[in-house]
N, C-alpha and C. Protein backbone atom coordinates (compact mmCIF):
# COMPACT_ATOMS: atom_id res chain seq x y z
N UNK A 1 37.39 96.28 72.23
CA UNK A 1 37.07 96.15 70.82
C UNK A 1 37.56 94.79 70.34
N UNK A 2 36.65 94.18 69.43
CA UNK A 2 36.81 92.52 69.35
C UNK A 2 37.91 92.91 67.90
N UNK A 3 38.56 91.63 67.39
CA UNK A 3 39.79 91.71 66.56
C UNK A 3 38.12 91.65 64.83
N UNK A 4 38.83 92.08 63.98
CA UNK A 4 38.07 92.06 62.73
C UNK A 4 38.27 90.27 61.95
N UNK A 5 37.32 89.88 61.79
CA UNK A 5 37.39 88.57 61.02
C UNK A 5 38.80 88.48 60.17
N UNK A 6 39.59 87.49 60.55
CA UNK A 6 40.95 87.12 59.79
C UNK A 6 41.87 88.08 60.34
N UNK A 7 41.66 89.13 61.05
CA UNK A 7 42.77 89.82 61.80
C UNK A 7 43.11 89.20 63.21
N UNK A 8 44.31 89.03 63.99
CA UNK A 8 44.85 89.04 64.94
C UNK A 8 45.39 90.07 66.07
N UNK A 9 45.04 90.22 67.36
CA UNK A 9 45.70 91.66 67.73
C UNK A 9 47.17 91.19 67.66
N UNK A 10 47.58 92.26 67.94
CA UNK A 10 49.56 91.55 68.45
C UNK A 10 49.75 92.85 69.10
N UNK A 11 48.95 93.55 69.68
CA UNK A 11 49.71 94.59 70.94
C UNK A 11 48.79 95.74 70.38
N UNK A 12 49.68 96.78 71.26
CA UNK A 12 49.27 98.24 71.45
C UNK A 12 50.11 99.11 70.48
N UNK A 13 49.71 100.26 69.86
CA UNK A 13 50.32 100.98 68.97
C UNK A 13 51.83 101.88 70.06
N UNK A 14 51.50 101.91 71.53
CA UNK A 14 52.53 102.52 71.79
C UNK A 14 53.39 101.61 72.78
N UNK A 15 53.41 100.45 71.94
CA UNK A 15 53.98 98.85 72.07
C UNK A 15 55.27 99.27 71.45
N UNK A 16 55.06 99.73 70.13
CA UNK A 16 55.94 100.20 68.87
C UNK A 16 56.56 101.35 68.64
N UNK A 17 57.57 101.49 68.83
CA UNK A 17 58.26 102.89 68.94
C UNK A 17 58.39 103.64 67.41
N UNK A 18 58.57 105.02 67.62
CA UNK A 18 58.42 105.09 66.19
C UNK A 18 60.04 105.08 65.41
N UNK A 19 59.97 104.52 64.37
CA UNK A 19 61.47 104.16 63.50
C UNK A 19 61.88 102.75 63.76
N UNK A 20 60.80 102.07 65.05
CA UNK A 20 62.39 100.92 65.70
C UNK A 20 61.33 99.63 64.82
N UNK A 21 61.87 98.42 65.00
CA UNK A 21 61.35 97.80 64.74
C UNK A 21 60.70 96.64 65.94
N UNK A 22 59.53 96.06 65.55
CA UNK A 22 59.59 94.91 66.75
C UNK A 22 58.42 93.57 65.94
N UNK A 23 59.05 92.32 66.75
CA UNK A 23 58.79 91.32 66.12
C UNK A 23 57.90 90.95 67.01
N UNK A 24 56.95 90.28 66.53
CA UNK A 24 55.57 89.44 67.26
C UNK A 24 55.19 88.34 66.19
N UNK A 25 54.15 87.92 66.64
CA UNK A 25 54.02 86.29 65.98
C UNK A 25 52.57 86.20 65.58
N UNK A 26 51.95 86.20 64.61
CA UNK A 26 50.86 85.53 63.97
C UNK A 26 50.91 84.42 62.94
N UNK A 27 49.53 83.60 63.95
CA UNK A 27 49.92 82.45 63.51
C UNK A 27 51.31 81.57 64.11
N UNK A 28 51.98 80.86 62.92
CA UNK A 28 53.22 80.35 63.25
C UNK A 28 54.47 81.07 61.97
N UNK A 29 53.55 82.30 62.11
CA UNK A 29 54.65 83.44 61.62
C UNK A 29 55.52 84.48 62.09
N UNK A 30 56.64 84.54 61.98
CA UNK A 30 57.66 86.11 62.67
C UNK A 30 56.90 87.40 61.85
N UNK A 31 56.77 88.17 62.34
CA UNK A 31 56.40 89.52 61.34
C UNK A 31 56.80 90.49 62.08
N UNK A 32 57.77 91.36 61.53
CA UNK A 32 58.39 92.36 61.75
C UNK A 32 56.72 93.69 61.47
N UNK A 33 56.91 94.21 62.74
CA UNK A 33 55.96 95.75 63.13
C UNK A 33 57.04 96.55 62.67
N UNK A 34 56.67 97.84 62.06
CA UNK A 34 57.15 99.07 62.29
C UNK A 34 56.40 100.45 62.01
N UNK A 35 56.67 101.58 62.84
CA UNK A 35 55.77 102.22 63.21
C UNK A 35 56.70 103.78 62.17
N UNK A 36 55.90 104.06 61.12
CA UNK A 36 56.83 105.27 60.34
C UNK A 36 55.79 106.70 60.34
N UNK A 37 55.99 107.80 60.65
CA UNK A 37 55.35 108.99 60.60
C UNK A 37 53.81 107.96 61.40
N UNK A 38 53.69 107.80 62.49
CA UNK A 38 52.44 106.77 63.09
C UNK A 38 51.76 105.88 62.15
N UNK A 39 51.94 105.74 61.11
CA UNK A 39 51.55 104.28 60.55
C UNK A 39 52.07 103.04 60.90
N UNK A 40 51.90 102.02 60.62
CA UNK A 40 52.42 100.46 61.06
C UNK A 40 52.55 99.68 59.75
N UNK A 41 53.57 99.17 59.75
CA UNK A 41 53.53 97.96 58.08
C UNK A 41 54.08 96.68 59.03
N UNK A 42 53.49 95.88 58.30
CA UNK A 42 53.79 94.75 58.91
C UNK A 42 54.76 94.11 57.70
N UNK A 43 55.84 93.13 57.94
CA UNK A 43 56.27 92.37 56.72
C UNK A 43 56.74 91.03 57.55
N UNK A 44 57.28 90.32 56.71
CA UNK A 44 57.38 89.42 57.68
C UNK A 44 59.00 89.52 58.03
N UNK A 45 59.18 88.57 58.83
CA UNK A 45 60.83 89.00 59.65
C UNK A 45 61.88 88.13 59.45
N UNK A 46 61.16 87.60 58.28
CA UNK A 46 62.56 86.54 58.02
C UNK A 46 63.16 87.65 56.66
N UNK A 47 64.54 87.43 56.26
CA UNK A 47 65.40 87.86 54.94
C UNK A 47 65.11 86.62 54.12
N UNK A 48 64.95 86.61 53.35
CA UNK A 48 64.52 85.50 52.24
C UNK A 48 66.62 85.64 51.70
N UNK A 49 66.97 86.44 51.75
CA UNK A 49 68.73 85.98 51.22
C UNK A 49 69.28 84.88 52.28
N UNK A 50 69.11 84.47 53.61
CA UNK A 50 69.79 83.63 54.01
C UNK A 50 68.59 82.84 55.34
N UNK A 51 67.34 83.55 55.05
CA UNK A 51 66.17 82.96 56.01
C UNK A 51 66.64 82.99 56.87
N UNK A 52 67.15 84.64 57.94
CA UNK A 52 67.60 84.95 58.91
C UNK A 52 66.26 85.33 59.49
N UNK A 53 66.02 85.24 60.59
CA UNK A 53 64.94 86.29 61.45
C UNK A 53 65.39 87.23 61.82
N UNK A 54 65.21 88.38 61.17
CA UNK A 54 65.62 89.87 61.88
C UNK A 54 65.48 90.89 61.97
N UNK A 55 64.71 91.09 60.59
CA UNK A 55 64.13 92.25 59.95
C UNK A 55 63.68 93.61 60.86
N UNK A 56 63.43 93.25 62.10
CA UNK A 56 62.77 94.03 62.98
C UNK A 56 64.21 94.50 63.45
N UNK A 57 64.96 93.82 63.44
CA UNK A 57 65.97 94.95 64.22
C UNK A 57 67.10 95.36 62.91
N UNK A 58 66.52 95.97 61.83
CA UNK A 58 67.04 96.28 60.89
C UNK A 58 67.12 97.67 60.54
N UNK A 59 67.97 98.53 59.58
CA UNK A 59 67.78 99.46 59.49
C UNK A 59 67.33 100.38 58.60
N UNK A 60 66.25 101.39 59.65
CA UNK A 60 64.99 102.48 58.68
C UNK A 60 66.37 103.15 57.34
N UNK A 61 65.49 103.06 56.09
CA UNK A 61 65.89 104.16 55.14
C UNK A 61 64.72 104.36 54.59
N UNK A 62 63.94 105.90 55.42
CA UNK A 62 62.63 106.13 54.51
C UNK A 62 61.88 104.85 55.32
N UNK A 63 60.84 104.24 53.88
CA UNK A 63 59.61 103.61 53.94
C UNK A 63 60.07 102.12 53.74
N UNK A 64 61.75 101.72 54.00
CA UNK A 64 62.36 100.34 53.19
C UNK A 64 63.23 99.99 54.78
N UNK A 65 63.58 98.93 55.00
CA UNK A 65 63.95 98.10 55.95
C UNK A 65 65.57 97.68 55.87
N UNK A 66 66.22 97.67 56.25
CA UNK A 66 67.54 96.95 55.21
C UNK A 66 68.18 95.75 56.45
N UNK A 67 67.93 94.50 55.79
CA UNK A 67 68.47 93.36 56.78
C UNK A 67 69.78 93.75 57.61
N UNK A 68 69.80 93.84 58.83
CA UNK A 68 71.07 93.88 59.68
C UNK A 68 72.44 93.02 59.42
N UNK A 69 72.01 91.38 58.31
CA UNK A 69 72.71 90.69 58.32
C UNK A 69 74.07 91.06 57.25
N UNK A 70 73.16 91.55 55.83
CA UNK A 70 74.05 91.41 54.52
C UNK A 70 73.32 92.83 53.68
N UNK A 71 72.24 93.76 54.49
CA UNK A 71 71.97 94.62 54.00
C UNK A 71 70.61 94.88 52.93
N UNK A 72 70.42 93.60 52.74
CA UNK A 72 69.48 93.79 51.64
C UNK A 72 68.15 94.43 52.06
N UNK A 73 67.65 95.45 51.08
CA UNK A 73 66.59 96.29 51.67
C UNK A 73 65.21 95.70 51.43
N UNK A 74 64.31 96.24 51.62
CA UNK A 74 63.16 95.56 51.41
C UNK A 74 62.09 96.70 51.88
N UNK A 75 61.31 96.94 50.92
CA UNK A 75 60.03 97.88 50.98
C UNK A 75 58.67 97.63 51.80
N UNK A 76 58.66 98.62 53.00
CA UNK A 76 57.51 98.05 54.12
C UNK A 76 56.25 98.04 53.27
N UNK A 77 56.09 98.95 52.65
CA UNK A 77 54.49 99.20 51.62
C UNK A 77 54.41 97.61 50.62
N UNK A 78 55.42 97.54 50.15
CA UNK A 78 55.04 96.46 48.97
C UNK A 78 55.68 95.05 49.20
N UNK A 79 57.20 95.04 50.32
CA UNK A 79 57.76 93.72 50.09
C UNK A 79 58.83 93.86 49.13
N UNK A 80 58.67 94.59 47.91
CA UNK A 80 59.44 94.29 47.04
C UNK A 80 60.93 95.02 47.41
N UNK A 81 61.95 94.13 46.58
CA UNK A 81 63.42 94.55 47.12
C UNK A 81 64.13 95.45 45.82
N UNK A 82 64.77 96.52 47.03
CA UNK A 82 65.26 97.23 46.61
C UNK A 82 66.57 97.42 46.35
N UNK A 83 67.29 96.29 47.63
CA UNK A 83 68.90 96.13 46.91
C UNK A 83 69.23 94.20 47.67
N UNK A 84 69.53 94.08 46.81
CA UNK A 84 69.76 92.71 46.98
C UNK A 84 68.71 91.78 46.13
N UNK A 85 67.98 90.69 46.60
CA UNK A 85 67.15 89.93 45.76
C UNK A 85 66.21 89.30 46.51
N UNK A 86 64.90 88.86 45.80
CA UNK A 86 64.06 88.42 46.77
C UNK A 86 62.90 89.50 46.69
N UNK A 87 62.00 89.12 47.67
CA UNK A 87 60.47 89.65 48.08
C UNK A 87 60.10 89.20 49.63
N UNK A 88 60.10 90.16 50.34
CA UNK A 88 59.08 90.01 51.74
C UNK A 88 57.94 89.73 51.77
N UNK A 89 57.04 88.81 52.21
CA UNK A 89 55.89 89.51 52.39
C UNK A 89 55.35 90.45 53.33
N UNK A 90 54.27 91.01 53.22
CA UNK A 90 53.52 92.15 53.60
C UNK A 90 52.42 91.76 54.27
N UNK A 91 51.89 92.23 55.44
CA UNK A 91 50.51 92.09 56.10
C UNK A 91 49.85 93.21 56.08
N UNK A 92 48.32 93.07 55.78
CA UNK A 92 47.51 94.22 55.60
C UNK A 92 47.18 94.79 57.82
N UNK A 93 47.71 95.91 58.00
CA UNK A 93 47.34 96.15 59.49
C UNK A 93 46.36 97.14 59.53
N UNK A 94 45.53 97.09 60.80
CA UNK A 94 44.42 97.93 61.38
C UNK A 94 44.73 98.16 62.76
N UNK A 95 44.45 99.67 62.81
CA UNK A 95 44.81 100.18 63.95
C UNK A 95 43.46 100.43 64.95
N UNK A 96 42.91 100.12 65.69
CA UNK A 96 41.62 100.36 66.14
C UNK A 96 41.54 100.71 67.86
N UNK A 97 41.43 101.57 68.08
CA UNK A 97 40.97 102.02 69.85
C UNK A 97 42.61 101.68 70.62
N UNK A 98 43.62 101.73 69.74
CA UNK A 98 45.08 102.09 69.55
C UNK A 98 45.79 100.41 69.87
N UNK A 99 44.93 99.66 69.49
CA UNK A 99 45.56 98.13 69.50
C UNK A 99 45.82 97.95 68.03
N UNK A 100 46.83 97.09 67.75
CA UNK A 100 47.27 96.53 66.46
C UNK A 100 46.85 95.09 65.60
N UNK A 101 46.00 94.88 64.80
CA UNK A 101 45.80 94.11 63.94
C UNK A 101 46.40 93.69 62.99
N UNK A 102 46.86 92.11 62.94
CA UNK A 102 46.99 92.16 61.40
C UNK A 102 46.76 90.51 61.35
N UNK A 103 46.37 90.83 59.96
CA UNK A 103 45.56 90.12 58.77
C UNK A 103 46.54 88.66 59.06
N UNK A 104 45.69 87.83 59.36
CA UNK A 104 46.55 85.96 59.11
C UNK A 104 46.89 85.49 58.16
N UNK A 105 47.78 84.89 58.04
CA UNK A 105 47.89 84.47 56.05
C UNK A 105 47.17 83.36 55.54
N UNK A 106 46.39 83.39 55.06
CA UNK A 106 45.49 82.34 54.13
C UNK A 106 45.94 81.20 53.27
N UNK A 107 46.01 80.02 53.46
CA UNK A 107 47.00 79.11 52.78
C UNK A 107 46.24 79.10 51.10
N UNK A 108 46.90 79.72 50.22
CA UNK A 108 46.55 79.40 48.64
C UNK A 108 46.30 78.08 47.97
N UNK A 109 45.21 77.59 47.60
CA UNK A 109 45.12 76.37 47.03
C UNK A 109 45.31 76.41 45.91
């Protein structure tokens, strides 16, 4: 199955364990995978509090992420933070014939 216009593969759905996190690269981006009740959110894997890469090996509460470094959480659905300060971004993913997609980021003019 070919990737969808503006999507990227980055692996197999049972690439991704479920609860853990794992980092892959689109583009010349880190983006933290994680796999919750078999869905996938993508965000990206840096902490915007100290622009650590890590997010992926951070810890599940629920549907939110919480940096390994200093804790700050961060919401897989939206990005938005829940303790600490800041915003993740978010990648839109597609799961198709059990490979993983996600969406490239579009530079805003």
């Amino acid at each position: 199955m070919s990737a969808p216009e503006g999507f990227v593969k980055v692996g197999r759905i049972a690439e991704v364990a479920e609860k853990r996190g794992k980092c892959v690269t689109v583009g010349d981006e880190e983006v933290a995978l994680w796999r919750v009740d078999g869905k996938v959110f993508a965000i990206s894997n840096v902490c915007p509090h100290q622009h650590v890469s890590g997010l992926h090996m951070g810890v599940l509460k629920g549907l939110s992420v919480a940096c390994p470094m200093h804790g700050w959480t961060y919401s897989l659905e939206t990005g938005a933070v829940e303790e600490g300060d800041g915003r993740v971004k978010t990648y839109r993913v597609l799961v198709l014939g059990g490979d993983i997609y996600v969406e490239e980021s579009r530079p805003s003019w």
